[in-house]
Protein backbone atom coordinates (compact mmCIF):
# COMPACT_ATOMS: atom_id res chain seq x y z
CA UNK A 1 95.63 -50.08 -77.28
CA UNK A 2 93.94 -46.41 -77.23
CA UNK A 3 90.95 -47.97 -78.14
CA UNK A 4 91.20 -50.22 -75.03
CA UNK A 5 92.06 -47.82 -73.00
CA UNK A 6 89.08 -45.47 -74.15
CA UNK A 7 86.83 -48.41 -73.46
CA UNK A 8 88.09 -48.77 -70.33
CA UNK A 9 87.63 -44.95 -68.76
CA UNK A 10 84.11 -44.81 -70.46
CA UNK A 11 83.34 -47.97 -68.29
CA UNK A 12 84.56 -46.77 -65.25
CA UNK A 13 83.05 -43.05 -65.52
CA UNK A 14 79.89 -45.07 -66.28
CA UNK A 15 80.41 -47.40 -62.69
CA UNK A 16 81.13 -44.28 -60.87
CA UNK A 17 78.06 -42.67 -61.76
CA UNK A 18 75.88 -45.71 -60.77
CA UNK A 19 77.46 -46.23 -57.81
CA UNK A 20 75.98 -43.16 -56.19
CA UNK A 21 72.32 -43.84 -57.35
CA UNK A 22 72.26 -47.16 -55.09
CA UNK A 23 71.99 -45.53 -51.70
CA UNK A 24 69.13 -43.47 -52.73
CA UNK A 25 66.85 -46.58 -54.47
CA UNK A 26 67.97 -48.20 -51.04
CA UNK A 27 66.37 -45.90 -49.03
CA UNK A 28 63.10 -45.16 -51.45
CA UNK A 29 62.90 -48.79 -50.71
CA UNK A 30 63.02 -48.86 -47.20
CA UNK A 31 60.36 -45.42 -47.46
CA UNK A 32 58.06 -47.34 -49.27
CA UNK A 33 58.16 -49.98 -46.87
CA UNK A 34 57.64 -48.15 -43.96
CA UNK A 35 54.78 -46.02 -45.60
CA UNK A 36 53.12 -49.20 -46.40
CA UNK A 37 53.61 -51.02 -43.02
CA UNK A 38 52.03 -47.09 -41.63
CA UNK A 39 49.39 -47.50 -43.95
CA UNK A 40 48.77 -51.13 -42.23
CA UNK A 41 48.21 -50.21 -38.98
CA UNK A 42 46.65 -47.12 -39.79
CA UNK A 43 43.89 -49.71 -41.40
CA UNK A 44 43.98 -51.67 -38.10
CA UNK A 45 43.37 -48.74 -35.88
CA UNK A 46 40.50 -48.04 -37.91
CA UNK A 47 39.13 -51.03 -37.75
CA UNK A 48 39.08 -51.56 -33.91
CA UNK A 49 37.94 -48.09 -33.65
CA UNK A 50 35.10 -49.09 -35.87
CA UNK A 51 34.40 -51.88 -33.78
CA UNK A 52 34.30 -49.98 -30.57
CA UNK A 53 32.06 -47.74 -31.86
CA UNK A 54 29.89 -50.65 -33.16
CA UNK A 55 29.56 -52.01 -29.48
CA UNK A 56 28.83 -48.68 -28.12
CA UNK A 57 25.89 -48.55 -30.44
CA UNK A 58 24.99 -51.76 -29.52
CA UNK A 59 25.07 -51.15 -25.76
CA UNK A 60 23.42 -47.75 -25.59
CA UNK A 61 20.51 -49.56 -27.96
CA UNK A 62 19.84 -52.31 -25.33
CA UNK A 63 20.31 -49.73 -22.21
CA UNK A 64 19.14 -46.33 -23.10
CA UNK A 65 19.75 -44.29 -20.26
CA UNK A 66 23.54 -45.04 -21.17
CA UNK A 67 26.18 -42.82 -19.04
CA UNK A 68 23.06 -40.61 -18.29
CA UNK A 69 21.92 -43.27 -15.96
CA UNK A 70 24.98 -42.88 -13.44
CA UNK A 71 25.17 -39.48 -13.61
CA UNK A 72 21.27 -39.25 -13.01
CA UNK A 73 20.25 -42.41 -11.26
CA UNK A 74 16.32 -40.64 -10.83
CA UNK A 75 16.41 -40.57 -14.74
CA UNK A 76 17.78 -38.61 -17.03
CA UNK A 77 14.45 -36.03 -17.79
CA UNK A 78 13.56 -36.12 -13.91
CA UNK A 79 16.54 -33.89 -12.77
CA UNK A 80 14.28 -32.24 -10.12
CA UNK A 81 14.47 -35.31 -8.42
CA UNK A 82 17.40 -35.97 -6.06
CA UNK A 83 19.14 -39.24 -5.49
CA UNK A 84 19.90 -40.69 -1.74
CA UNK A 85 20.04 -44.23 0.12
CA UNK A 86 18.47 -45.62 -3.28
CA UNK A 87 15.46 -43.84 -3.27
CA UNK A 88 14.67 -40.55 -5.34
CA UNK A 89 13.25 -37.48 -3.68
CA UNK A 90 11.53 -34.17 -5.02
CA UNK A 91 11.07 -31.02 -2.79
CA UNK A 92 8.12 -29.41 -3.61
CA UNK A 93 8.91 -24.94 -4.76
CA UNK A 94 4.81 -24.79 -3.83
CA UNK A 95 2.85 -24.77 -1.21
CA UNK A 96 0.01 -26.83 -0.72
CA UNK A 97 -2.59 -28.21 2.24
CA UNK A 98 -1.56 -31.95 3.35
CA UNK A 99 -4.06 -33.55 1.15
CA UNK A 100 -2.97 -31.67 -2.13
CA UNK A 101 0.37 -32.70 -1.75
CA UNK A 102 -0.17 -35.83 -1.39
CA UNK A 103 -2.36 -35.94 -4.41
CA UNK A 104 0.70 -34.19 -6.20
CA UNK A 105 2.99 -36.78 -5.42
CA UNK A 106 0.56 -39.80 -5.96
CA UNK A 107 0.45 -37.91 -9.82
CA UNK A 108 3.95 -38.59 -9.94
CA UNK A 109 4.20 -42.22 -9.01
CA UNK A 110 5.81 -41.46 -5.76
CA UNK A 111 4.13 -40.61 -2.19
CA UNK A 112 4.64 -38.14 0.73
CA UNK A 113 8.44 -38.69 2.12
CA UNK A 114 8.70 -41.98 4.95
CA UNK A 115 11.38 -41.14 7.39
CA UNK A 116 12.38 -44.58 8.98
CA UNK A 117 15.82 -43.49 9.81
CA UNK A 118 18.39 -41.14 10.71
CA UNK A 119 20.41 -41.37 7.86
CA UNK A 120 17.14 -39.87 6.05
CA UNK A 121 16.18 -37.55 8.56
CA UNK A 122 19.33 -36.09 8.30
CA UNK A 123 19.12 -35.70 4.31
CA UNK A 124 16.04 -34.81 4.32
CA UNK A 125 16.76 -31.71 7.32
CA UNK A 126 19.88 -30.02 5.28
CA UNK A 127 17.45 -29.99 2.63
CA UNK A 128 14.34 -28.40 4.08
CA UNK A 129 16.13 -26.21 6.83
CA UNK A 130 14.08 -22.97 7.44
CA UNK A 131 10.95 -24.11 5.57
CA UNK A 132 8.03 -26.49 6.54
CA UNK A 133 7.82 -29.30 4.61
CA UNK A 134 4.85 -32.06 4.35
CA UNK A 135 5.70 -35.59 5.63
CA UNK A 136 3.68 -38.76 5.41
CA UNK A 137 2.42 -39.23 8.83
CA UNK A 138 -0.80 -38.52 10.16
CA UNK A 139 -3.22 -38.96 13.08
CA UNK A 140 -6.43 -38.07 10.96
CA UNK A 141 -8.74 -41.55 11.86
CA UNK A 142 -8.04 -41.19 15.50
CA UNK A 143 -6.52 -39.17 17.83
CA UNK A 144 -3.04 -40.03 18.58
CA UNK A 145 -2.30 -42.92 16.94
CA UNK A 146 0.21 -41.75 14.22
CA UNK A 147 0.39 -43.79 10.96
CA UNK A 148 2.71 -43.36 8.05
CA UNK A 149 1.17 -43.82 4.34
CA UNK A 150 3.41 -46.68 3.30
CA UNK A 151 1.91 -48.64 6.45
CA UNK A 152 5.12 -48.39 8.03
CA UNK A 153 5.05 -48.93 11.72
CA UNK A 154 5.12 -45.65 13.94
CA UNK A 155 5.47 -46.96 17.44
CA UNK A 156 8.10 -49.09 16.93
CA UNK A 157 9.70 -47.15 14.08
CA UNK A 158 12.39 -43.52 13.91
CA UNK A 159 10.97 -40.66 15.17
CA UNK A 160 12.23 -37.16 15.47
CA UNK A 161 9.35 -34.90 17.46
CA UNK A 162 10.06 -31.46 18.44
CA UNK A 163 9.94 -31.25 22.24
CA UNK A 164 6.15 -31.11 23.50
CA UNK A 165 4.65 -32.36 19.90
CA UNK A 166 2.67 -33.56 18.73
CA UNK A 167 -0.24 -31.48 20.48
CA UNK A 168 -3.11 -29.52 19.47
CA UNK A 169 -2.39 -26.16 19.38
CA UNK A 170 -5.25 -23.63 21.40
CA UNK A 171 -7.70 -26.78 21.21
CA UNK A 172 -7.20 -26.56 16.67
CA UNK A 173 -6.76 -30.27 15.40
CA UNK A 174 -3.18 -30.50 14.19
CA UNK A 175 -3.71 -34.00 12.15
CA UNK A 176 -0.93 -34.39 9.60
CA UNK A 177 3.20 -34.02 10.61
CA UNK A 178 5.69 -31.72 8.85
CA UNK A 179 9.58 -31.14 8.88
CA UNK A 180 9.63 -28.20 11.40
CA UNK A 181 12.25 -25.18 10.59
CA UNK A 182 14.82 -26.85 11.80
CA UNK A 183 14.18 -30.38 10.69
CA UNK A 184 12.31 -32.19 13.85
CA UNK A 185 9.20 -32.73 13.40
CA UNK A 186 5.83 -31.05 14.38
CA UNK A 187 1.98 -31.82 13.88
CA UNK A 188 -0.32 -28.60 11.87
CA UNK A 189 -3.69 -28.49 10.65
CA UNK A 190 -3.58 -30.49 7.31
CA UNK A 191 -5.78 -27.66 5.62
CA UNK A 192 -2.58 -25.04 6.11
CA UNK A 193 -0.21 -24.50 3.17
CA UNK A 194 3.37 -25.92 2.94
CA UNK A 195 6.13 -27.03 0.91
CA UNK A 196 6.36 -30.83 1.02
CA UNK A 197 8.73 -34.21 0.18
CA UNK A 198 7.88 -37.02 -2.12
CA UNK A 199 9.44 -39.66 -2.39
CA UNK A 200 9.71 -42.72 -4.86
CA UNK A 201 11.55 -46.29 -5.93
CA UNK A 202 14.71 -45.56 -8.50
CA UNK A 203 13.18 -45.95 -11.52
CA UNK A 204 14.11 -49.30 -13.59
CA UNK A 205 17.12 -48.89 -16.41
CA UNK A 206 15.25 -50.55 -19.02
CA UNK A 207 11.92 -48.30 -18.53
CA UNK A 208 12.85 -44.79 -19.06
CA UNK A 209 11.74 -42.51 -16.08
CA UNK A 210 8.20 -40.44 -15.60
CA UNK A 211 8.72 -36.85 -15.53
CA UNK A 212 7.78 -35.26 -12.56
């Protein structure tokens, strides 16, 4: 009977100290599952994150302007050049004759500024306020009858003359047209020095802009 009853307590101290280990391999159970479904989508993220990356690489090597392109529509390495009405403009820091600047901005695939409206007149005045810029219009083959360089028509076209211009001032030929001080517009002698406005096409997203 002793014996029995020995057996018994031994068996029962052994149960209770089992019982209390269960929990515990429960929940390192339920750890390692969790790690391992973490370590799953962990590998998931990575791999559409790879992927994304993989396309942006892909993108930027058919278009390579990239982002640069909307923040700079004139081209990324032609930041001189400003961006209106989808045409790109440069405004000259020298001063030149008429005939210079032209030859400037023909070196830089674009051509003396065409005003044909008032949407551009008025850029092209905040810009040039209190300086004399070149335009493309001139009267140099005959007297009077104005042409602009892009073959543009002048008598039926914008204009914006200062009040009594274009004349020839004390009996000097004033030829080639300018952005007066205040923006209108006024005829000098082509030969005189001023700044001047070129103007150009927005350059083609697959053909990486000239600098200029």
């Amino acid at each position: 009977m002793d014996e029995e009853n020995n057996a018994f307590r031994a068996y029962r101290g052994k149960s209770l100290l089992q019982r209390p280990f269960f929990p515990i391999y429960a929940l390192l159970g339920v750890s390692y599952l969790l790690v391992l479904i973490g370590f799953v989508v962990a590998l998931s993220k990575v791999a559409t994150i790879s992927s994304e990356i993989t396309k942006m690489h892909s993108e930027l090597a058919k278009d390579p302007f990239g982002h640069d392109f909307h923040l700079f529509p004139c081209g990324a390495d032609t930041r001189q050049w400003e961006y209106f009405g989808g045409k790109c403009y440069y405004f000259s820091l020298k001063a030149l004759p008429w005939h210079q600047a032209k030859a400037q901005c023909e070196q830089q695939q674009s051509q003396l500024v065409i005003i044909d409206s008032f949407a551009k007149q008025n850029f092209l005045q905040t810009r040039t306020r209190n300086e004399r810029f070149w335009i493309g219009l001139h009267d140099q083959q005959t007297e009077g009858e104005w042409k602009w360089l892009d073959g543009s028509n002048y008598r039926t076209g914008f204009r914006n003359w200062k009040a009594g211009e274009p004349n020839n001032y004390q009996g000097q030929d004033e030829d080639c047209g300018q952005l007066w001080l205040n923006g209108e517009w006024n005829d000098f002698s082509c030969t005189t020095d001023s700044y001047y406005v070129c103007e150009k096409a927005l350059p083609s997203k697959a053909t990486p802009a000239s600098k200029g």
